[in-house]
PDB file of N, CA and C in Angstrom:
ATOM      1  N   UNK A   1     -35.380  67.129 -79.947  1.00  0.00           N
ATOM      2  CA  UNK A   1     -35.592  65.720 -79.724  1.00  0.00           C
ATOM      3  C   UNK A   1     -36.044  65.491 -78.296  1.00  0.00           C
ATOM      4  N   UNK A   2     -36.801  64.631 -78.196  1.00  0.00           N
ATOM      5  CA  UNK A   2     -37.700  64.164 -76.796  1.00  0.00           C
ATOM      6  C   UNK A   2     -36.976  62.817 -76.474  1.00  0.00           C
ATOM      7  N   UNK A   3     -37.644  62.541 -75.237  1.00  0.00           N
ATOM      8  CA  UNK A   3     -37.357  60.805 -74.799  1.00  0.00           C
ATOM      9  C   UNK A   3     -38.355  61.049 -73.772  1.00  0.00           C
ATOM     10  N   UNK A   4     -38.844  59.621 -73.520  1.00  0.00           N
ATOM     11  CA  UNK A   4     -39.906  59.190 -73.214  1.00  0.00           C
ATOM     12  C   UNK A   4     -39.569  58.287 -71.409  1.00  0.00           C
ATOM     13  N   UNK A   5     -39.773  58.671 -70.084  1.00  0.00           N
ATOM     14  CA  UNK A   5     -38.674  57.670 -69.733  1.00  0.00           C
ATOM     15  C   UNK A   5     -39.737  57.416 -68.620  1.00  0.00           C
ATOM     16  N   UNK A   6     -40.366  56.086 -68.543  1.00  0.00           N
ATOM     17  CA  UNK A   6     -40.726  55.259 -67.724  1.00  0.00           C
ATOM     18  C   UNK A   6     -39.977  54.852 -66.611  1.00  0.00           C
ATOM     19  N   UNK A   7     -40.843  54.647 -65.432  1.00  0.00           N
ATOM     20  CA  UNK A   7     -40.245  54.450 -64.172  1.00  0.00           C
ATOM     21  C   UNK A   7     -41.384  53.947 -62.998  1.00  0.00           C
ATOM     22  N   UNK A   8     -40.939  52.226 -62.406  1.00  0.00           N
ATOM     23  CA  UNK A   8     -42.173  51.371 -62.033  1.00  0.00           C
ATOM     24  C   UNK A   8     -41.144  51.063 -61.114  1.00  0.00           C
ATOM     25  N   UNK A   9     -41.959  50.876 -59.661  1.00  0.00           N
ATOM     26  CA  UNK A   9     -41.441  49.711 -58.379  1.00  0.00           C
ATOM     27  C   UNK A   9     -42.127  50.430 -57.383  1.00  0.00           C
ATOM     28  N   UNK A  10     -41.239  49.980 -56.289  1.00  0.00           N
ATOM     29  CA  UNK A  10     -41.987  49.489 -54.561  1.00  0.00           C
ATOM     30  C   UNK A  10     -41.891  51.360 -54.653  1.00  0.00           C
ATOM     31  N   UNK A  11     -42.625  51.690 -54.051  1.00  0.00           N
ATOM     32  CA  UNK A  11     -42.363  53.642 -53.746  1.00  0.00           C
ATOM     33  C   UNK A  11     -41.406  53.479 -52.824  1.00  0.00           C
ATOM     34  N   UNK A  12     -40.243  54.497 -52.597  1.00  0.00           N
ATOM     35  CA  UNK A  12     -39.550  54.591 -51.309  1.00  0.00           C
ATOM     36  C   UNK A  12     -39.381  56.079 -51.760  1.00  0.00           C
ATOM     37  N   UNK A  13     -38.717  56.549 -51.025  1.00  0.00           N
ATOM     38  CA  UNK A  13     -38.154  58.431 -50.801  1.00  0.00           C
ATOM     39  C   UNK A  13     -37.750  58.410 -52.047  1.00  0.00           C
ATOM     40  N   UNK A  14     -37.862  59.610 -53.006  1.00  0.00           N
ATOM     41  CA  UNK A  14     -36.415  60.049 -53.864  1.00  0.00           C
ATOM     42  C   UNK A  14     -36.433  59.620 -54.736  1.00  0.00           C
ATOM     43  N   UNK A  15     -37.525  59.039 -55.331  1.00  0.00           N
ATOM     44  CA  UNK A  15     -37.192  58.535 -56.852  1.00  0.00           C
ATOM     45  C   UNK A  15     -37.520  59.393 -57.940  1.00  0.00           C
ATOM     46  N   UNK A  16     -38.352  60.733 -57.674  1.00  0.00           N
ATOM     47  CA  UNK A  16     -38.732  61.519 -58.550  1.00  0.00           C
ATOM     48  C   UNK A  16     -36.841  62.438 -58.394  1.00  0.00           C
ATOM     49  N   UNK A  17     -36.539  62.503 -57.601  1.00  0.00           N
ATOM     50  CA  UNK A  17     -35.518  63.425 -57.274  1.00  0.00           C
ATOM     51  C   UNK A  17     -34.289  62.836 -57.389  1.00  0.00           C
ATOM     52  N   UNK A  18     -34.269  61.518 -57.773  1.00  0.00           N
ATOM     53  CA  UNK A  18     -33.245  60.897 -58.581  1.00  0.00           C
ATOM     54  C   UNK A  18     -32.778  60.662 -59.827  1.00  0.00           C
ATOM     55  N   UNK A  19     -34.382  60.542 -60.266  1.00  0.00           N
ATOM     56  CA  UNK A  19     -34.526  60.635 -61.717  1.00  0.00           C
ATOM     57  C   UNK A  19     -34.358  62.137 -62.647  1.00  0.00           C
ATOM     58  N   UNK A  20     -35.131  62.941 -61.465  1.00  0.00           N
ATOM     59  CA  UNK A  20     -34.620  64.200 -61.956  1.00  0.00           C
ATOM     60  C   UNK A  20     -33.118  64.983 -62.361  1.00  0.00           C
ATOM     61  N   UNK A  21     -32.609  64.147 -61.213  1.00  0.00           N
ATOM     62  CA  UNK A  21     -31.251  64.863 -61.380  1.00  0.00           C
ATOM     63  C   UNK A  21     -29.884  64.280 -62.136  1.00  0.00           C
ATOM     64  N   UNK A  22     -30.503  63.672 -62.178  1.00  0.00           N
ATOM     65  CA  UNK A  22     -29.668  62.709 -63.214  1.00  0.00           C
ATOM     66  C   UNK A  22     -30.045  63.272 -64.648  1.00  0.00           C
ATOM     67  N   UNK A  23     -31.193  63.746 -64.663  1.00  0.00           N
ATOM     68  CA  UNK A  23     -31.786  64.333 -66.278  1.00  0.00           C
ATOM     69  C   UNK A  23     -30.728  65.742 -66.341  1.00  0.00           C
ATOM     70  N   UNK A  24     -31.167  66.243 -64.864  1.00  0.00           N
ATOM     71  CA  UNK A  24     -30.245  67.705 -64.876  1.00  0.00           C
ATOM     72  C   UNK A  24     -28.674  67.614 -65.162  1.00  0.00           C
ATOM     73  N   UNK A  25     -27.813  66.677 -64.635  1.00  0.00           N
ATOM     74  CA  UNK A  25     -26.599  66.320 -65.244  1.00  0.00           C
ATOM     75  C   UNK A  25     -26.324  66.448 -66.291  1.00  0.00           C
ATOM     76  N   UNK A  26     -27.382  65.953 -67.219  1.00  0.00           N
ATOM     77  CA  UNK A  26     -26.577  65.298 -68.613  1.00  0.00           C
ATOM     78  C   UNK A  26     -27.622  66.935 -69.397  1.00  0.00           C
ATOM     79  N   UNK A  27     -27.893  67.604 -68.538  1.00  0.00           N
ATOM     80  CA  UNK A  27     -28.890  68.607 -69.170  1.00  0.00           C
ATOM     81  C   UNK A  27     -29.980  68.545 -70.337  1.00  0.00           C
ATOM     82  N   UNK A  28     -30.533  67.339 -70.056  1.00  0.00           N
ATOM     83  CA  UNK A  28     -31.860  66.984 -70.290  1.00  0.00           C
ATOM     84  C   UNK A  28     -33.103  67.856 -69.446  1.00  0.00           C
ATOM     85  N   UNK A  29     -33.866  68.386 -70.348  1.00  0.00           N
ATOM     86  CA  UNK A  29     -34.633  69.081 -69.626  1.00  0.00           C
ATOM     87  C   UNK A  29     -36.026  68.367 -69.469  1.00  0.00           C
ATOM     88  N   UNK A  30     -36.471  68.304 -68.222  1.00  0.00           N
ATOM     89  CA  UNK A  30     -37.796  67.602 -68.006  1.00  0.00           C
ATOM     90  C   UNK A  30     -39.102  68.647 -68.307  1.00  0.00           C
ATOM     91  N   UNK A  31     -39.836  68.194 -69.204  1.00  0.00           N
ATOM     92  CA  UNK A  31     -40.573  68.778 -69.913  1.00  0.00           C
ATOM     93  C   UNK A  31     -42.649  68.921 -68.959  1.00  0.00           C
ATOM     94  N   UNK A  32     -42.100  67.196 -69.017  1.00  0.00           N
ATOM     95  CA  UNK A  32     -43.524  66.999 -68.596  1.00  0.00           C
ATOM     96  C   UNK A  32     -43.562  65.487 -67.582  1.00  0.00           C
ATOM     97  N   UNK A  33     -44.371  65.745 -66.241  1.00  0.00           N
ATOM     98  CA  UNK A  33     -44.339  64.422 -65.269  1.00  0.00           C
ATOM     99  C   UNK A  33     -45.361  64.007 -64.996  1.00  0.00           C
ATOM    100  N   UNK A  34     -45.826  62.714 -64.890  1.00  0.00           N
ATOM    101  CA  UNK A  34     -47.132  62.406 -64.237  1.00  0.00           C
ATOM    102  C   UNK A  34     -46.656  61.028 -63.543  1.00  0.00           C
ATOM    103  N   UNK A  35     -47.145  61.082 -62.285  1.00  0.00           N
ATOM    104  CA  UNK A  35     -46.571  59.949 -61.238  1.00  0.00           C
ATOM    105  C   UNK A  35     -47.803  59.798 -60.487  1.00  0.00           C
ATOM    106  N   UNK A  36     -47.991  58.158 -60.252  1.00  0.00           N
ATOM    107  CA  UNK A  36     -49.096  58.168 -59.467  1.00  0.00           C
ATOM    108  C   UNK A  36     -48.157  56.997 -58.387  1.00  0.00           C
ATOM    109  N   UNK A  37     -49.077  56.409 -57.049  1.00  0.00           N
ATOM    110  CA  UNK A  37     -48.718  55.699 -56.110  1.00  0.00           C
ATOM    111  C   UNK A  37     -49.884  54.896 -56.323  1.00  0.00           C
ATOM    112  N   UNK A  38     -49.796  53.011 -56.340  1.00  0.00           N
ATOM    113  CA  UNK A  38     -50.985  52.612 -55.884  1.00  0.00           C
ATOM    114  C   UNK A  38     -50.842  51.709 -55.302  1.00  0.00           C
ATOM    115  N   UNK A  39     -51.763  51.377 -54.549  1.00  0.00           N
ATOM    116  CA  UNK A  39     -51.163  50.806 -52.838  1.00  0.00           C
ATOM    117  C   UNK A  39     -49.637  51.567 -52.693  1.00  0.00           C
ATOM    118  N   UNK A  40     -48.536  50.282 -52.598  1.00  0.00           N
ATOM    119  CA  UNK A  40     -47.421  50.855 -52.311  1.00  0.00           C
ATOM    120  C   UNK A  40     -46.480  50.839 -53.437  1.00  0.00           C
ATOM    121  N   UNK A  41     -46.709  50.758 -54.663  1.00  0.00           N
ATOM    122  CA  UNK A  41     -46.347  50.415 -56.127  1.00  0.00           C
ATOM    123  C   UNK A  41     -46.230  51.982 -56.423  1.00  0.00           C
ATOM    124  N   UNK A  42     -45.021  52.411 -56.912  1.00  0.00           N
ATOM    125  CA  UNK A  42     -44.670  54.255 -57.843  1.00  0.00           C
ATOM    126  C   UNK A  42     -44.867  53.480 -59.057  1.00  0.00           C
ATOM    127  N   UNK A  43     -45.450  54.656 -59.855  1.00  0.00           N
ATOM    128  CA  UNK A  43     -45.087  54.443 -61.644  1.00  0.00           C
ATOM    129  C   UNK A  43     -45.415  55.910 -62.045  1.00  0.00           C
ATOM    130  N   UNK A  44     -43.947  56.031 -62.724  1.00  0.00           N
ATOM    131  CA  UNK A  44     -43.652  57.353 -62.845  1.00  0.00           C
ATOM    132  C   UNK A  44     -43.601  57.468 -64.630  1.00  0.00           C
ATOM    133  N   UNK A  45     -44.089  58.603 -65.498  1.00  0.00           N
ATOM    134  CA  UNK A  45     -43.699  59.048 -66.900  1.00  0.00           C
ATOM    135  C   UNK A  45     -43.354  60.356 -67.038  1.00  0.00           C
ATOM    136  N   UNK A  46     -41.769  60.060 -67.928  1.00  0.00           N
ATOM    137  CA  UNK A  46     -41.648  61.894 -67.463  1.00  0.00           C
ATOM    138  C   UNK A  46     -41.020  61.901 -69.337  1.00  0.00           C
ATOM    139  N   UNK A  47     -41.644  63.380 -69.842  1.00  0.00           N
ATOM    140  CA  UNK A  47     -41.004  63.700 -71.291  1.00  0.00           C
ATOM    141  C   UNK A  47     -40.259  64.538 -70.928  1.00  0.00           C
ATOM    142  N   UNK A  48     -39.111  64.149 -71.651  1.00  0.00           N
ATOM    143  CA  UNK A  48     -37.849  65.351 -71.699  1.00  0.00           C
ATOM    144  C   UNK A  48     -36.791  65.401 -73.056  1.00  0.00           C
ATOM    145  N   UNK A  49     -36.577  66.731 -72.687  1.00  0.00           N
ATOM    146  CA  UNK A  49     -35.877  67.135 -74.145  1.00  0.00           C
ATOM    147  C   UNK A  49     -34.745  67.281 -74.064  1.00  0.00           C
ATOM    148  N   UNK A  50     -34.579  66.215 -74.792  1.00  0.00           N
ATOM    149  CA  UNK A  50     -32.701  65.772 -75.082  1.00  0.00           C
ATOM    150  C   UNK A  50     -32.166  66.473 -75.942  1.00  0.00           C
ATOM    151  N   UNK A  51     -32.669  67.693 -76.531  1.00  0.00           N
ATOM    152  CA  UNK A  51     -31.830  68.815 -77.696  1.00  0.00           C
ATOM    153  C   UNK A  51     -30.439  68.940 -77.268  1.00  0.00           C
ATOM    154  N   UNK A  52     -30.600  69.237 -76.181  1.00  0.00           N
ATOM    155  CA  UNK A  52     -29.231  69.908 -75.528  1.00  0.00           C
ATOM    156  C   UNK A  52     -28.420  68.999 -74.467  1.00  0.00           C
ATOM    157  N   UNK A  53     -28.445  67.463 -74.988  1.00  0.00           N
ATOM    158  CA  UNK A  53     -27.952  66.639 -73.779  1.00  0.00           C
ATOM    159  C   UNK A  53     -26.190  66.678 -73.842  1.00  0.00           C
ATOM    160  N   UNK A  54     -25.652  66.831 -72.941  1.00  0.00           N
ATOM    161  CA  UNK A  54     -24.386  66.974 -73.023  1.00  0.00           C
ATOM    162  C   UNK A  54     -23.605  65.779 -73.189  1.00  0.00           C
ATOM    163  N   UNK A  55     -24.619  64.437 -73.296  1.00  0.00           N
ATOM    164  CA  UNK A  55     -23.576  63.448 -73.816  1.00  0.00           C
ATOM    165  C   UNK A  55     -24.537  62.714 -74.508  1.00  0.00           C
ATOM    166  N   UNK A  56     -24.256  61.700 -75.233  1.00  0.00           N
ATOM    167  CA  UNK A  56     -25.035  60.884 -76.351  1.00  0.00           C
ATOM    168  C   UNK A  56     -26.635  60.251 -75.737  1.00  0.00           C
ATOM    169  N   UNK A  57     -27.622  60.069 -76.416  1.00  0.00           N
ATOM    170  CA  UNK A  57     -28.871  59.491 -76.121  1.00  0.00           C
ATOM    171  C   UNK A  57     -28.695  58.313 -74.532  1.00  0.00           C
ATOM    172  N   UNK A  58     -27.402  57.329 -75.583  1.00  0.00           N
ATOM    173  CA  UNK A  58     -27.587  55.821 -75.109  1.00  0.00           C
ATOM    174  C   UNK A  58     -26.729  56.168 -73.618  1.00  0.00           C
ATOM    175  N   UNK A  59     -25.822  56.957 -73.528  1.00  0.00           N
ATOM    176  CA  UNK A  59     -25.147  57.520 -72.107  1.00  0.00           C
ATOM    177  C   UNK A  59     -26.280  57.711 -71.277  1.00  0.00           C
ATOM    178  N   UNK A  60     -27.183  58.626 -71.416  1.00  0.00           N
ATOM    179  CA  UNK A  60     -28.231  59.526 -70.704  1.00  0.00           C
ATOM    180  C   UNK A  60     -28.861  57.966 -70.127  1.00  0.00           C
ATOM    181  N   UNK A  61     -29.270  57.527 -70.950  1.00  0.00           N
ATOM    182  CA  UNK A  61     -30.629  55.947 -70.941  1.00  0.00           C
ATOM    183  C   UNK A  61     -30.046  54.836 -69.795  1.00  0.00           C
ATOM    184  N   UNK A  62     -28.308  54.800 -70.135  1.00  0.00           N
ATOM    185  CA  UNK A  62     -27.624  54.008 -69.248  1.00  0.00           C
ATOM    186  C   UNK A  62     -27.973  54.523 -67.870  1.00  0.00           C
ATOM    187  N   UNK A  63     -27.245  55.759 -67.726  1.00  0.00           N
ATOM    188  CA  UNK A  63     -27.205  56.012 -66.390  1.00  0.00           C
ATOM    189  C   UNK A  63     -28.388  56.009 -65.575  1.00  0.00           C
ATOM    190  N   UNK A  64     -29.748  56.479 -66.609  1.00  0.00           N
ATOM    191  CA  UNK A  64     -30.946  55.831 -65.757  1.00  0.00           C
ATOM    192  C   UNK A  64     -31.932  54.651 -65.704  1.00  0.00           C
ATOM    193  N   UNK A  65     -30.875  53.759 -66.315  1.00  0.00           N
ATOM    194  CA  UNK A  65     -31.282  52.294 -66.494  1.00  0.00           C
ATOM    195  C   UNK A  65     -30.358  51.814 -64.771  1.00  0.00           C
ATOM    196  N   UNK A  66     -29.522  52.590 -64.674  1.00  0.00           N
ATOM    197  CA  UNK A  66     -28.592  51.835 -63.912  1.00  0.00           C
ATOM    198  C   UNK A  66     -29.456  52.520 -61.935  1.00  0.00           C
ATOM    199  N   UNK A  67     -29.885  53.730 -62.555  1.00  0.00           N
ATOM    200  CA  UNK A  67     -30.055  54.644 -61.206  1.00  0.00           C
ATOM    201  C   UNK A  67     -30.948  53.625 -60.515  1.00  0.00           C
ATOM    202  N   UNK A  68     -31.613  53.137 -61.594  1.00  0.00           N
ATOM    203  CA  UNK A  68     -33.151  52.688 -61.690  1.00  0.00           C
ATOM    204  C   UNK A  68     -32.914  50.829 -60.924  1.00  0.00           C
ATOM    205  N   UNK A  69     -31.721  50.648 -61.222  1.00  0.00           N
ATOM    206  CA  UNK A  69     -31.550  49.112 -60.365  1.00  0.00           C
ATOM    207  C   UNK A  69     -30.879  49.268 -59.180  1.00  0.00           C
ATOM    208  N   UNK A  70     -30.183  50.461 -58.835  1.00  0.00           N
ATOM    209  CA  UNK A  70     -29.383  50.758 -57.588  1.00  0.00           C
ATOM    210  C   UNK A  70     -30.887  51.198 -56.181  1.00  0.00           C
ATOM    211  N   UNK A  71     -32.025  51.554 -57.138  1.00  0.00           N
ATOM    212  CA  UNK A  71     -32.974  51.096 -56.530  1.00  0.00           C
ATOM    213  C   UNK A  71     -33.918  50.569 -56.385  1.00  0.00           C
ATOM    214  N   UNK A  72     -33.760  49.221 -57.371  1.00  0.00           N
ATOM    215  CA  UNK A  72     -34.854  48.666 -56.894  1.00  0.00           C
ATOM    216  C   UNK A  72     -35.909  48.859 -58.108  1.00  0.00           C
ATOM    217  N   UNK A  73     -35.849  49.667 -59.114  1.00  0.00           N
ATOM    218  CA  UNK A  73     -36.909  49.856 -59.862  1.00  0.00           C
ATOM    219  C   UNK A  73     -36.288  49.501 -61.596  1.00  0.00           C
ATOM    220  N   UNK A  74     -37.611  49.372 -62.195  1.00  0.00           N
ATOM    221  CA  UNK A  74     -37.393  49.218 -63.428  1.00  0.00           C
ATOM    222  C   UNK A  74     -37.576  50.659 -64.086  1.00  0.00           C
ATOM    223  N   UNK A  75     -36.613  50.962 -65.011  1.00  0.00           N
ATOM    224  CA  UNK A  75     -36.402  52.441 -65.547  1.00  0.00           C
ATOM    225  C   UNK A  75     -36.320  51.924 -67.053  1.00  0.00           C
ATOM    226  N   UNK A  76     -37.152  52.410 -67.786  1.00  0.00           N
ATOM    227  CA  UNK A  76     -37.384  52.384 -69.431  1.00  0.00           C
ATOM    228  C   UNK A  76     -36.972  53.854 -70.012  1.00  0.00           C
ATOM    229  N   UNK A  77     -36.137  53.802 -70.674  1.00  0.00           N
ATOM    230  CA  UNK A  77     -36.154  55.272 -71.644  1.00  0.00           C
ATOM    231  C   UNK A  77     -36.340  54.867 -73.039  1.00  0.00           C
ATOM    232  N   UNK A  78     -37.166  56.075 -74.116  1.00  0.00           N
ATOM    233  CA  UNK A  78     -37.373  55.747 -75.078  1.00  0.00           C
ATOM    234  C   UNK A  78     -37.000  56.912 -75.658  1.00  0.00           C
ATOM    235  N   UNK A  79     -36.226  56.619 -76.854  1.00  0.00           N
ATOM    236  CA  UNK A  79     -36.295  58.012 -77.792  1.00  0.00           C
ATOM    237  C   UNK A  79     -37.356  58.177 -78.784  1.00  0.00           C
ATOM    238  N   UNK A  80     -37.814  59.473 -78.841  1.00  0.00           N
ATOM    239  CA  UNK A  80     -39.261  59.857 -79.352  1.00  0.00           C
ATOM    240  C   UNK A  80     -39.322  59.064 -80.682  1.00  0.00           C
ATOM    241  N   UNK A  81     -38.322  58.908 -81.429  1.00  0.00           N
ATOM    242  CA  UNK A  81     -38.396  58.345 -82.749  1.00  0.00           C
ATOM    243  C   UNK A  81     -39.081  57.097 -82.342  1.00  0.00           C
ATOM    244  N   UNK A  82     -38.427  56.233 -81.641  1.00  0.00           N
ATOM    245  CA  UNK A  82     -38.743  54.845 -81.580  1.00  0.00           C
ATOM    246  C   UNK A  82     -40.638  54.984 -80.711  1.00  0.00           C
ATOM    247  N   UNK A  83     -41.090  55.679 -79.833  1.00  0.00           N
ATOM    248  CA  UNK A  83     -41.691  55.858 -79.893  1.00  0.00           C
ATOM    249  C   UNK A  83     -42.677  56.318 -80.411  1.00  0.00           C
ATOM    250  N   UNK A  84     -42.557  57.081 -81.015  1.00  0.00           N
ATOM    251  CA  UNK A  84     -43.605  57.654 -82.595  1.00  0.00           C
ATOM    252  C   UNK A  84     -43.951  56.246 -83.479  1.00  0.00           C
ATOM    253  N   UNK A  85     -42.815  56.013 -83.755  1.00  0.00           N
ATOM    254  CA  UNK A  85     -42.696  54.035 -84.571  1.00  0.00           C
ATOM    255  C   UNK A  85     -43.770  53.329 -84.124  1.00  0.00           C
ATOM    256  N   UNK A  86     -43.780  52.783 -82.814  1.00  0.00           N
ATOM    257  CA  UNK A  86     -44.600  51.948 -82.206  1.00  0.00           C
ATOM    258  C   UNK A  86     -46.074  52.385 -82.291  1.00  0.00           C
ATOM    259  N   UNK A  87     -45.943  53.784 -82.162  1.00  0.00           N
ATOM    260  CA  UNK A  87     -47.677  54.227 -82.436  1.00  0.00           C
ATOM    261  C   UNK A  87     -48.045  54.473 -83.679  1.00  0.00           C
ATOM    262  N   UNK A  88     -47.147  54.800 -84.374  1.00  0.00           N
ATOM    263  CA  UNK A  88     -48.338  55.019 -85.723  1.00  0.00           C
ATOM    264  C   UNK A  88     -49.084  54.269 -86.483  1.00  0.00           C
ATOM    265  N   UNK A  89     -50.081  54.905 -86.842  1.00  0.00           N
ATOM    266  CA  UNK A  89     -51.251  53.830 -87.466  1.00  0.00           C
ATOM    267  C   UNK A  89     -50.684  53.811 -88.801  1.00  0.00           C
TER     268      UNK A  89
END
């Protein structure tokens, strides 16, 4: 199983390395990242595989819903199901 986890705001230090490690906690493995900067705006997408998460989906999503307002940013996680949903034709 995958999740999908969006990540938008002002750039400051550490947000790839916050988000990361918070994935590493719950042993979510980050699969795949693409982050760009424009002007001074981050927007970050990272896939990772929740096979082996050591605590439930909605735990994992919290804690980086929450990382994600302690700075300042908006943090979206999606589980692949619900994402697959939204796209199929």
């Amino acid at each position: 199983m995958k999740a999908v986890v969006a990540v938008i705001g002002k750039d400051t230090v550490g947000i790839l390395a916050k988000i990361s490690t918070i994935c590493a906690e719950y042993n979510a493995n980050v699969m795949d990242v693409t982050q760009t900067i424009m002007q001074d705006m981050f927007a970050m997408t990272m896939l990772i595989d929740i096979s082996k998460c050591s605590s439930e989906y909605g735990v994992l999503a919290e804690q980086l819903k929450k990382a994600g307002e302690e700075m300042n940013l908006q943090v979206h996680v999606m589980h692949e199901d619900i994402f697959n949903s939204m796209h199929k034709i």
